[in-house]
Protein backbone atom coordinates (compact mmCIF):
# COMPACT_ATOMS: atom_id res chain seq x y z
CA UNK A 1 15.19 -28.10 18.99
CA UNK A 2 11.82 -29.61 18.56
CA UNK A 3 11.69 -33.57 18.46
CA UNK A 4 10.70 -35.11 14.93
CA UNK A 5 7.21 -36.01 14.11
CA UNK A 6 8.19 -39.80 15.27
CA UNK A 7 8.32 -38.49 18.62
CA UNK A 8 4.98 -36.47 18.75
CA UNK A 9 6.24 -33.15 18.66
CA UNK A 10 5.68 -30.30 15.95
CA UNK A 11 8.12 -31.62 12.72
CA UNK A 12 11.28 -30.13 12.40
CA UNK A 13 12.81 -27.90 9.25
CA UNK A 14 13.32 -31.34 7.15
CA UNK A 15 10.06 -32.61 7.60
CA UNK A 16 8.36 -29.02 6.79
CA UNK A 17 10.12 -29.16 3.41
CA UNK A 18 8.50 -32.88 3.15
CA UNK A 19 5.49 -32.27 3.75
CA UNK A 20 5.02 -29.07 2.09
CA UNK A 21 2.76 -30.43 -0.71
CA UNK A 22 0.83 -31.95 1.81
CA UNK A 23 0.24 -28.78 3.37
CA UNK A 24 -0.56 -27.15 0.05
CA UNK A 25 -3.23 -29.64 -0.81
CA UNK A 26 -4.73 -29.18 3.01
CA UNK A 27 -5.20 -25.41 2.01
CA UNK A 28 -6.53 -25.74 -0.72
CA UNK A 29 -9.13 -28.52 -0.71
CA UNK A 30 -11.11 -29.73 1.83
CA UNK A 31 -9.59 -31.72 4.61
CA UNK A 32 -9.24 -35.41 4.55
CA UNK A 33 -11.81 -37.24 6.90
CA UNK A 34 -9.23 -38.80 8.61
CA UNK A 35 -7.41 -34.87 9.10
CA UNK A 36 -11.29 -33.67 10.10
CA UNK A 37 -11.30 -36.44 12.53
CA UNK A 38 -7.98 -35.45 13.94
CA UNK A 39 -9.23 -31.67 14.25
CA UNK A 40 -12.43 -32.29 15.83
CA UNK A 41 -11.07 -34.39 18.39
CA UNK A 42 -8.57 -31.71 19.40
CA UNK A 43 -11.10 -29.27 19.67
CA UNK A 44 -13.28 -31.41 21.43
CA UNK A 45 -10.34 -31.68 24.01
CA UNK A 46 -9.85 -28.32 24.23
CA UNK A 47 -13.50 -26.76 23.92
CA UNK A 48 -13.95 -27.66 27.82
CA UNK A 49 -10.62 -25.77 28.45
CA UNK A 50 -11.98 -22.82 26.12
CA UNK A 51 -12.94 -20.49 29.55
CA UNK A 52 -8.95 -21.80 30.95
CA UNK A 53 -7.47 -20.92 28.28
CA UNK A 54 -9.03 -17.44 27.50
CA UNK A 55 -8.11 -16.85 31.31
CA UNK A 56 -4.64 -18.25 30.76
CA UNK A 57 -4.30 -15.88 27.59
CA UNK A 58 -5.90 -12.56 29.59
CA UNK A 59 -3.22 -13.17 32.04
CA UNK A 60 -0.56 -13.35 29.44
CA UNK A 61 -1.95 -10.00 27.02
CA UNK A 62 -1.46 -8.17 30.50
CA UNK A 63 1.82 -9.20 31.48
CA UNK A 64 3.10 -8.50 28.20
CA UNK A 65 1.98 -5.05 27.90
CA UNK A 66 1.19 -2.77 31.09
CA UNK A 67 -1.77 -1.48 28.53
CA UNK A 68 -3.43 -4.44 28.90
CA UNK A 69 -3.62 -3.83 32.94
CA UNK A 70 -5.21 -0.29 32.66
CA UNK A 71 -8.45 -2.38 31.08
CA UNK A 72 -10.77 -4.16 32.90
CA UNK A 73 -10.13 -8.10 32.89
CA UNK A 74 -13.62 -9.30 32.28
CA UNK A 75 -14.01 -7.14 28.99
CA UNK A 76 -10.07 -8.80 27.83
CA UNK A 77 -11.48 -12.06 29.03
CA UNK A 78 -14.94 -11.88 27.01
CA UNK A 79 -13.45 -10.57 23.83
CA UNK A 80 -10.32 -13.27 23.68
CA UNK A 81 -13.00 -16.08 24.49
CA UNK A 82 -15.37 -15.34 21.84
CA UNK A 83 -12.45 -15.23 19.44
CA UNK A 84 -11.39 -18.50 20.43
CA UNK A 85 -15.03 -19.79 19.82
CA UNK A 86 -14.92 -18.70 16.00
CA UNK A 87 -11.49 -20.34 15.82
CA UNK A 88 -12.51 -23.42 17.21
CA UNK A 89 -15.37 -23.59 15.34
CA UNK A 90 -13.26 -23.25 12.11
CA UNK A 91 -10.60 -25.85 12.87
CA UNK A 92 -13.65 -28.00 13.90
CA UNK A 93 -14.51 -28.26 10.18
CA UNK A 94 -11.51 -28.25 8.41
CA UNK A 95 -12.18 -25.27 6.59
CA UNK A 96 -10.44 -22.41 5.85
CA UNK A 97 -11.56 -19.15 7.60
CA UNK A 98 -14.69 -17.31 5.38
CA UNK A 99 -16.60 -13.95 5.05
CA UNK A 100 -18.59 -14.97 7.87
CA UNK A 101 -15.95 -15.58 10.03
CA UNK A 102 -14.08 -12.52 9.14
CA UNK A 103 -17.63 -10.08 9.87
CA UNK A 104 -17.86 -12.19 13.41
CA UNK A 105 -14.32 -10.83 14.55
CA UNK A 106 -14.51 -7.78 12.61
CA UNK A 107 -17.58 -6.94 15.25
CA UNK A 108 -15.43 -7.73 18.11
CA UNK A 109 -12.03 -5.92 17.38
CA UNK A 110 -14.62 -2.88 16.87
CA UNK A 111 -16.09 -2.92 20.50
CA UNK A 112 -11.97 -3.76 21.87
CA UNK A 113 -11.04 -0.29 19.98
CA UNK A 114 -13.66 1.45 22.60
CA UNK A 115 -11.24 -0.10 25.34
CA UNK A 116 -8.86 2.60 24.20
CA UNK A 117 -6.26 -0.28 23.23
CA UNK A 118 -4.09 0.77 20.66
CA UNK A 119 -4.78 -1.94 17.49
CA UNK A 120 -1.29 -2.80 16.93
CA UNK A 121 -1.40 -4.62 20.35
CA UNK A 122 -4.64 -6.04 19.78
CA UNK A 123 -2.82 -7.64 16.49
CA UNK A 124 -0.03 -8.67 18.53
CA UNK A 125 -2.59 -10.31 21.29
CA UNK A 126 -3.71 -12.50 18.19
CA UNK A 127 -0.38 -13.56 17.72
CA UNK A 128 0.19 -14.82 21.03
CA UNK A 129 -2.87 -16.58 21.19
CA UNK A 130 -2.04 -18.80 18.03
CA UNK A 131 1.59 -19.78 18.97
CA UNK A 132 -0.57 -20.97 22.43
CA UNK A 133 -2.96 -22.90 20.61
CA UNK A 134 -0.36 -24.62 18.50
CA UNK A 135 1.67 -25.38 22.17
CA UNK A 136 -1.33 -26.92 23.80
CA UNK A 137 -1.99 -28.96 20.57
CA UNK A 138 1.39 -30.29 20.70
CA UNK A 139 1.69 -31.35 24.39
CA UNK A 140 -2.12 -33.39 23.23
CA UNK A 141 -0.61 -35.16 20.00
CA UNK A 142 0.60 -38.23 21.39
CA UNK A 143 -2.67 -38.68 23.45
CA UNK A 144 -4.72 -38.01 20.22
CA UNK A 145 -2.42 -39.57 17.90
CA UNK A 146 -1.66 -36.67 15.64
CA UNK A 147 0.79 -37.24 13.41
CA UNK A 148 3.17 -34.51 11.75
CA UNK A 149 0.33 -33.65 8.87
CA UNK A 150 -2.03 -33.41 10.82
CA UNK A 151 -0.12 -31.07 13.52
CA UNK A 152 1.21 -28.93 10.45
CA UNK A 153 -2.22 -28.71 9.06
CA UNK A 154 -3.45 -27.51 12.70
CA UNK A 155 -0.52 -24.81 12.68
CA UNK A 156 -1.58 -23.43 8.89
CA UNK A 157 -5.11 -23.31 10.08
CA UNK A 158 -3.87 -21.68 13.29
CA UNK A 159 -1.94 -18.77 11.59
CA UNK A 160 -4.64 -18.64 9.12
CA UNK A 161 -6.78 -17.56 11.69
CA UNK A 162 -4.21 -15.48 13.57
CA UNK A 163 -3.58 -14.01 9.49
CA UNK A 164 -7.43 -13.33 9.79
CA UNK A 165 -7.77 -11.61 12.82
CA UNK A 166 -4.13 -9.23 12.14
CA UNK A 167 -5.65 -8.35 8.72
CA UNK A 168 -9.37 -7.22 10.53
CA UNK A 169 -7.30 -5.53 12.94
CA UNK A 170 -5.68 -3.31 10.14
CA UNK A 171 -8.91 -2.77 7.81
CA UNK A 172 -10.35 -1.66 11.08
CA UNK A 173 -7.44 0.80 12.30
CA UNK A 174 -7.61 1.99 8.38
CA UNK A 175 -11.20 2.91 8.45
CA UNK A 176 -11.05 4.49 11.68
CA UNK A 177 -7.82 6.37 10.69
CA UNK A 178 -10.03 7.82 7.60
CA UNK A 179 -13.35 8.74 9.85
CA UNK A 180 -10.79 10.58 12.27
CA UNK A 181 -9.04 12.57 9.41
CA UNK A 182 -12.72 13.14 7.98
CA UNK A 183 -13.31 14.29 11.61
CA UNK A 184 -10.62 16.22 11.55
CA UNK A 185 -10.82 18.28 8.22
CA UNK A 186 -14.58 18.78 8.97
CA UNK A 187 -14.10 20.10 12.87
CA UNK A 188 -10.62 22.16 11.12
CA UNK A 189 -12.88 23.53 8.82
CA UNK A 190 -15.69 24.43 11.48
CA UNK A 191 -12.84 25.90 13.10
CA UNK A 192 -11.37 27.88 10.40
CA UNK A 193 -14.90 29.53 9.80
CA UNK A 194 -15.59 30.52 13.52
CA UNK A 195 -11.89 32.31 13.55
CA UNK A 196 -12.99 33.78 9.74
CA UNK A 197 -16.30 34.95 11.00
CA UNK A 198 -14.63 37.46 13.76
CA UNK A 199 -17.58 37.09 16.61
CA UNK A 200 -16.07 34.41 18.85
CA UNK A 201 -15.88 35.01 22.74
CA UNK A 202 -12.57 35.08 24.19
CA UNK A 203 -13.71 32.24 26.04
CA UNK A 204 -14.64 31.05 22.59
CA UNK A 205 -11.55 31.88 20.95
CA UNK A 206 -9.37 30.49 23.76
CA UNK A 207 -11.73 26.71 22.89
CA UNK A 208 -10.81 27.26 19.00
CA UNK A 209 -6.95 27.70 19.54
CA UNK A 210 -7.10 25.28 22.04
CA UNK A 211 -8.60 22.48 19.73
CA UNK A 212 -6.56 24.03 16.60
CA UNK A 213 -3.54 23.50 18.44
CA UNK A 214 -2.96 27.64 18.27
CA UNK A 215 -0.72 29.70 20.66
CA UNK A 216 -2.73 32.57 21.66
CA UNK A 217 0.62 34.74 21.96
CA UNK A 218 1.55 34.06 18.45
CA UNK A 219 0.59 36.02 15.38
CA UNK A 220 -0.50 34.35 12.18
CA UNK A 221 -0.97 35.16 8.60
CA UNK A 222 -4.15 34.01 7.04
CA UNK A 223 -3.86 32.19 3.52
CA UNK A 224 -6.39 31.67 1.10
CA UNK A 225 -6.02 29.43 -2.18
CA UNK A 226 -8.27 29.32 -5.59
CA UNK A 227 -9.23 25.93 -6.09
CA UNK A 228 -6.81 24.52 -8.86
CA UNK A 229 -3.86 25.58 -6.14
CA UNK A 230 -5.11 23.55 -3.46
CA UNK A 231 -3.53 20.43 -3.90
CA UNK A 232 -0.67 21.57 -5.09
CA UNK A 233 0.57 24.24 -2.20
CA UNK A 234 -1.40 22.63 0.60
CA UNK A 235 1.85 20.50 1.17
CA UNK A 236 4.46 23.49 0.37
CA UNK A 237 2.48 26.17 3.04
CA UNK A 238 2.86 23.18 5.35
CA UNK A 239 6.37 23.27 5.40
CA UNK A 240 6.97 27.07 5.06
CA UNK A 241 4.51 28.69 7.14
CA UNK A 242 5.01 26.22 10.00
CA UNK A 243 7.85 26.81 12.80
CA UNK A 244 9.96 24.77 14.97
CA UNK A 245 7.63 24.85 17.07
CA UNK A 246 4.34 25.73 15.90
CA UNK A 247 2.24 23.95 12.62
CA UNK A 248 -0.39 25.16 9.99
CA UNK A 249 -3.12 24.59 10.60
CA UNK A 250 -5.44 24.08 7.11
CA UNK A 251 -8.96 23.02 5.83
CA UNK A 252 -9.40 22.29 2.12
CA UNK A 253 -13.53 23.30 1.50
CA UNK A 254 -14.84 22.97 -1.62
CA UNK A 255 -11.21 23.19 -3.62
CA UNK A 256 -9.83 26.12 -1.64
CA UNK A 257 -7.38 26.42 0.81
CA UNK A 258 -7.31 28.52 3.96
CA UNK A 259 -5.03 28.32 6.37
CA UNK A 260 -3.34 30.14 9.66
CA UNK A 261 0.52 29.81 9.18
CA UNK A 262 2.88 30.94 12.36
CA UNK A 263 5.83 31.24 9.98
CA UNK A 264 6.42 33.23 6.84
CA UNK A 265 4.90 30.60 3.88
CA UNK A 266 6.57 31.06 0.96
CA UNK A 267 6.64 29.03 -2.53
CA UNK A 268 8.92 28.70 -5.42
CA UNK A 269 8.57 30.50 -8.72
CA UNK A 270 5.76 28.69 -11.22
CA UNK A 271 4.57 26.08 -7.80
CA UNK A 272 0.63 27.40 -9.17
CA UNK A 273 -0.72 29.34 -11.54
CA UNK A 274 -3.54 30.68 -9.55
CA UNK A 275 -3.12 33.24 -6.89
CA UNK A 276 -2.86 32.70 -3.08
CA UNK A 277 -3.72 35.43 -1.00
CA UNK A 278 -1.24 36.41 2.13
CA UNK A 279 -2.94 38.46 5.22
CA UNK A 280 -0.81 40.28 7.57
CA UNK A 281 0.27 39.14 10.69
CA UNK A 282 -1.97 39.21 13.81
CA UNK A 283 -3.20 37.52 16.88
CA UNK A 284 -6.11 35.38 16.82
CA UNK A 285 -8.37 37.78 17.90
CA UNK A 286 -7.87 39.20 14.71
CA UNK A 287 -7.69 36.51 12.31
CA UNK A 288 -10.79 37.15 10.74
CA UNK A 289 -9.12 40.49 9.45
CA UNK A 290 -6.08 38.56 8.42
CA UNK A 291 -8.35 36.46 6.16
CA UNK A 292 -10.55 39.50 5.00
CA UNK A 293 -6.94 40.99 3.58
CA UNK A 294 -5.83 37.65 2.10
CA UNK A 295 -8.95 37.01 0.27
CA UNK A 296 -9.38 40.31 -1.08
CA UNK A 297 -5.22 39.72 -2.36
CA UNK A 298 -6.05 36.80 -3.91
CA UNK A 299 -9.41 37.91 -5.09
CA UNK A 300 -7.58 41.13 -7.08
CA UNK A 301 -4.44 38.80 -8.58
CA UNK A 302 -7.19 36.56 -9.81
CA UNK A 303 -8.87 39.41 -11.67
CA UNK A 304 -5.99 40.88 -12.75
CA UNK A 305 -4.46 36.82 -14.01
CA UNK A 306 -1.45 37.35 -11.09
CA UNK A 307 -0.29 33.66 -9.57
CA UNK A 308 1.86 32.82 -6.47
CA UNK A 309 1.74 34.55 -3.35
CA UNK A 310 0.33 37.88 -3.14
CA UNK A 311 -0.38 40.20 -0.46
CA UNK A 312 -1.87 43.86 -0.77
CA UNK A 313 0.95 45.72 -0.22
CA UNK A 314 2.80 43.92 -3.17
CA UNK A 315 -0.65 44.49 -5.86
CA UNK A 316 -1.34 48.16 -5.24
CA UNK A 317 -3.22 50.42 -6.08
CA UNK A 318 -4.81 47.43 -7.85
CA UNK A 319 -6.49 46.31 -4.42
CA UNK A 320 -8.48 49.68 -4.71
CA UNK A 321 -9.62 48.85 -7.96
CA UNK A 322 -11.70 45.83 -6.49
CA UNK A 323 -12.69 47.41 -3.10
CA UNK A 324 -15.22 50.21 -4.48
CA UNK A 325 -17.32 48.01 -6.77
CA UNK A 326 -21.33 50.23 -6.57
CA UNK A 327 -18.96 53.73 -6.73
CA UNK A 328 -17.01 52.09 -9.84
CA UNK A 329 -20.06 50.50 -11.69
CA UNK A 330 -22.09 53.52 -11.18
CA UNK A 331 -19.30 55.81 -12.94
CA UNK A 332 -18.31 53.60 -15.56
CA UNK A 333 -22.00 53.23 -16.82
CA UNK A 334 -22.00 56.69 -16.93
CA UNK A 335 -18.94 57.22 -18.48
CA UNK A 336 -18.22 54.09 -20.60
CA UNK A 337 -21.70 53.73 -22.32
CA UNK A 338 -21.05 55.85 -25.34
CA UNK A 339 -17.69 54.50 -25.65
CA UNK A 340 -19.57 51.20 -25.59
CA UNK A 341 -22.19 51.91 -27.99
CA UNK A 342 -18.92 51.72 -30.73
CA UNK A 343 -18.29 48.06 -30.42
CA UNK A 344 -15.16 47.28 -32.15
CA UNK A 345 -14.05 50.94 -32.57
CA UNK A 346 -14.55 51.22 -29.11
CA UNK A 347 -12.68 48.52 -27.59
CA UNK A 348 -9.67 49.43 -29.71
CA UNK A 349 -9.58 52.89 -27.95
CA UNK A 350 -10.14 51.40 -24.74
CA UNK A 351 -7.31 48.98 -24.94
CA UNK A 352 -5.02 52.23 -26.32
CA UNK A 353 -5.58 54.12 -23.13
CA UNK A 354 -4.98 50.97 -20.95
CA UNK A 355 -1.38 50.23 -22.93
CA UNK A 356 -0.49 54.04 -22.22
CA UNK A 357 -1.10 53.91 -18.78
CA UNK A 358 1.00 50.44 -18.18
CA UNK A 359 3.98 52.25 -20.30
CA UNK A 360 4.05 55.48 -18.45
CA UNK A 361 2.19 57.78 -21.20
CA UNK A 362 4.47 56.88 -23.60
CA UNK A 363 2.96 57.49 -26.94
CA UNK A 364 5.59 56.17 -28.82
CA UNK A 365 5.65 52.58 -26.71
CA UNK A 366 2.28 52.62 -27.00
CA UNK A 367 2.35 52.34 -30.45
CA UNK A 368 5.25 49.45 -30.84
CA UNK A 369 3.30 47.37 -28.35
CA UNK A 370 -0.33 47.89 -30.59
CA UNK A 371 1.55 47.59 -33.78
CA UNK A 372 -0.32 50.78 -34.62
CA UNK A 373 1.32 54.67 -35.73
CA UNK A 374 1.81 57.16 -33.61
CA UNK A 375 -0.68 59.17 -34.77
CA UNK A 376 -3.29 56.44 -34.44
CA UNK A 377 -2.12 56.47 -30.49
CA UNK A 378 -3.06 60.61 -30.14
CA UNK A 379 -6.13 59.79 -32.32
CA UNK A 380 -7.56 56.83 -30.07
CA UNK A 381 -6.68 59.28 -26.82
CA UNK A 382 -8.68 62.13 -28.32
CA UNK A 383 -11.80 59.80 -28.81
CA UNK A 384 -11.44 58.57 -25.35
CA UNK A 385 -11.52 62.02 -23.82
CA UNK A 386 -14.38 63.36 -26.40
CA UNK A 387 -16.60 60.13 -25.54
CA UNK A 388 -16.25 59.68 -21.43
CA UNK A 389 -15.40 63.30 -21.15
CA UNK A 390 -12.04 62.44 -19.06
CA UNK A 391 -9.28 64.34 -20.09
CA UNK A 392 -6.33 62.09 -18.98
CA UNK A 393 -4.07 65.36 -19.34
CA UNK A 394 -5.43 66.38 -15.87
CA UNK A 395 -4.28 64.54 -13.18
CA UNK A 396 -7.31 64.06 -11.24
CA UNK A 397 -9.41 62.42 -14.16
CA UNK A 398 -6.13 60.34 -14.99
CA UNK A 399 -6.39 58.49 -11.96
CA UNK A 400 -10.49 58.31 -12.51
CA UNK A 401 -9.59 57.02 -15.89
CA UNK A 402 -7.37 54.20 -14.60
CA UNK A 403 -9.54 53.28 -11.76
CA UNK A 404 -12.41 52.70 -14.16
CA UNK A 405 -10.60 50.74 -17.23
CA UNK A 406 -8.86 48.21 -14.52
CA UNK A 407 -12.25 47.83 -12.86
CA UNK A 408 -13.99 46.93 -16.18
CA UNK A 409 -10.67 44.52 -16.81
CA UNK A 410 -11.31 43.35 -13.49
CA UNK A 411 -14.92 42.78 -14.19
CA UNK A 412 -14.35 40.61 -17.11
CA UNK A 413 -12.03 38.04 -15.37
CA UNK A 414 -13.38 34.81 -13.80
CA UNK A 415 -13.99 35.10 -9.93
CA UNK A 416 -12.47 32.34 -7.47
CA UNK A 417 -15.75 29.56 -6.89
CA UNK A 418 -15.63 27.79 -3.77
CA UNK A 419 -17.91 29.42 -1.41
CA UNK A 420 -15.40 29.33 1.83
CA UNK A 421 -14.43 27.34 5.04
């Protein structure tokens, strides 16, 4: 137990609660001249030691953590010294620690984060150094008569400092943290492209997995999101598509999501209401193929207002409705344009044909779903074949007839924006 402030040594837990006020009133106005007094002369005791003590403190940081050892003791030494000159400085006047005082160390944590040093320990390092200040101050108070208030105003202004340096330490670690993860996402993204692109190297492609974290032997199933589904799948794909052993690996670009999954992803019913596009499995040689079939997925449910996952196999024939677009505009401006040149009359045929196809041919659902008679169903279906000349009774022009109408559908929906990885 430390002796009471009688004796010169730090006070004790009675005298802490005593002087509490007094400690409040230290921190919050400027010091007394006799507690400046006090404070200089310490420092001024312990300014000569300054190049002891940083050695002293070196010595310490690398005996308590074998990281310490692996860096050079002159760059420790340097960095813990000049620390100790801002302190000193700042006890010198009484004052509390300020901006300035906060850029000054700010600067130096920066150049110890090049030493490789992991923060936290640098944090820690700050730590020790403060509970050593305090312990040299108290083996100096009887020779400098400091009294308990003045010793408990030292320690406040000690941890003050120490509070200083642990809170640089962590703005520092966050801002790095969020440069790496821009890093990151921007070199993913770079990445993603190259694998999207298809014209790597192998050497090249064995650099990209390497850096993605990919296994080479592994297949993987491209995924590409609209923009409103970004946010809210990124996290689900994460967990689905990844294995026990293997992650996804993702870049978010301009809203959309594409992504390489080892696993299977999969998402719950009503997750998004946009479409995500699935590729099939295949090595990363072949990725870019992967993606072509994922985009061109999610490119058809988009047109066609389909949300979740979607792969090709799951949306044909649709798929072919969106893969022949200079064969399908040049026949449906052929055939459409008198149909067109109707307007109203027009559109109310074309949406007849399109609600026979999607209920088999039936005339008779046809008409429930329309709200119109039978006969106005045959009617409609006459004026379709007299004005594009397709005669849906034939098999052949049928299936030309269906490929055109869902193409013009198609047409009129809004295309995924984002312009890629």
């Amino acid at each position: 137990m430390p002796m009471s402030a009688t004796g010169g040594q730090f006070p004790d837990e009675r005298e802490l609660g005593e002087l509490a006020l007094m400690r409040s009133t230290a921190e919050e106005e400027e010091p007394s001249t006799e507690l400046r007094d006090a404070l200089v002369a310490l420092v001024a005791l312990l300014e000569p030691q300054l190049d002891e003590l940083a050695g002293e403190l070196t010595d310490l940081y690398r005996e308590v953590s074998p990281r310490y050892a692996e860096v050079p003791a002159d760059g420790i030494f340097a960095g813990t010294k000049a620390v100790l000159r801002v302190w000193a400085d700042g006890v010198k006047s009484g004052r509390l620690p300020t901006s300035a005082d906060r850029a000054a160390i700010e600067r130096y944590v920066e150049r110890w984060t090049a030493t490789l040093l992991p923060l936290e320990l640098i944090a820690r390092s700050f730590q020790i150094g403060a509970r050593r200040v305090v312990a040299l101050a108290q083996n100096v108070a009887d020779d400098l008569r400091l009294g308990a208030p003045t010793l408990l105003a030292l320690q406040d202004r000690a941890w003050q400092w120490a509070t200083l340096n642990m809170a640089v330490v962590g703005d520092v670690q966050r801002t790095q943290q969020v440069a790496a993860a821009r890093r990151d996402g921007a070199l993913r993204a770079a990445l993603i492209a190259q694998l999207r692109g298809g014209r790597s190297t192998p050497e090249e492609l064995a650099d990209v997995a390497a850096l993605l974290g990919l296994d080479p032997e592994h297949g993987y199933v491209a995924v590409v999101g609209t923009p409103d589904t970004a946010g809210l799948a990124e996290a689900g794909l994460r967990r689905s598509g990844a294995t026990t052993a293997l992650r996804v690996v993702h870049a978010v670009v301009d809203g959309r999501l594409f992504a390489l999954a080892p696993g299977e992803p999969r998402l719950g019913p009503g997750v998004v209401e946009s479409p995500i596009g699935v590729g099939r499995r295949r090595a990363i040689a072949e990725a870019h193929l992967s993606f072509a079939e994922a985009e061109h997925a999610e490119r058809t449910a988009a047109a066609f207002g389909i949300a979740g996952l979607v792969d090709l196999e799951m949306l044909a024939p649709l798929p072919m409705v969106t893969s022949t677009e200079r064969l399908a505009e040049y026949a449906a401006t052929r055939r459409f344009a008198p149909l067109d040149a109707l307007g109203r009359p027009g559109i109310d045929v074309e949406r007849t044909v399109l609600a026979f196809f999607e209920h088999d041919q039936s005339i008779d659902a046809t008409a429930r779903v329309l709200h119109v008679h039978r006969n106005t169903v045959r009617h409609r279906l006459g004026r379709f074949r007299d004005l594009t000349g397709l005669d849906i009774a034939h098999t052949d022009e049928l299936v030309t007839a269906w490929w055109l109408l869902r193409h013009r559908e198609a047409q009129r929906a809004p295309a995924p924006t984002g312009d890629g990885a």
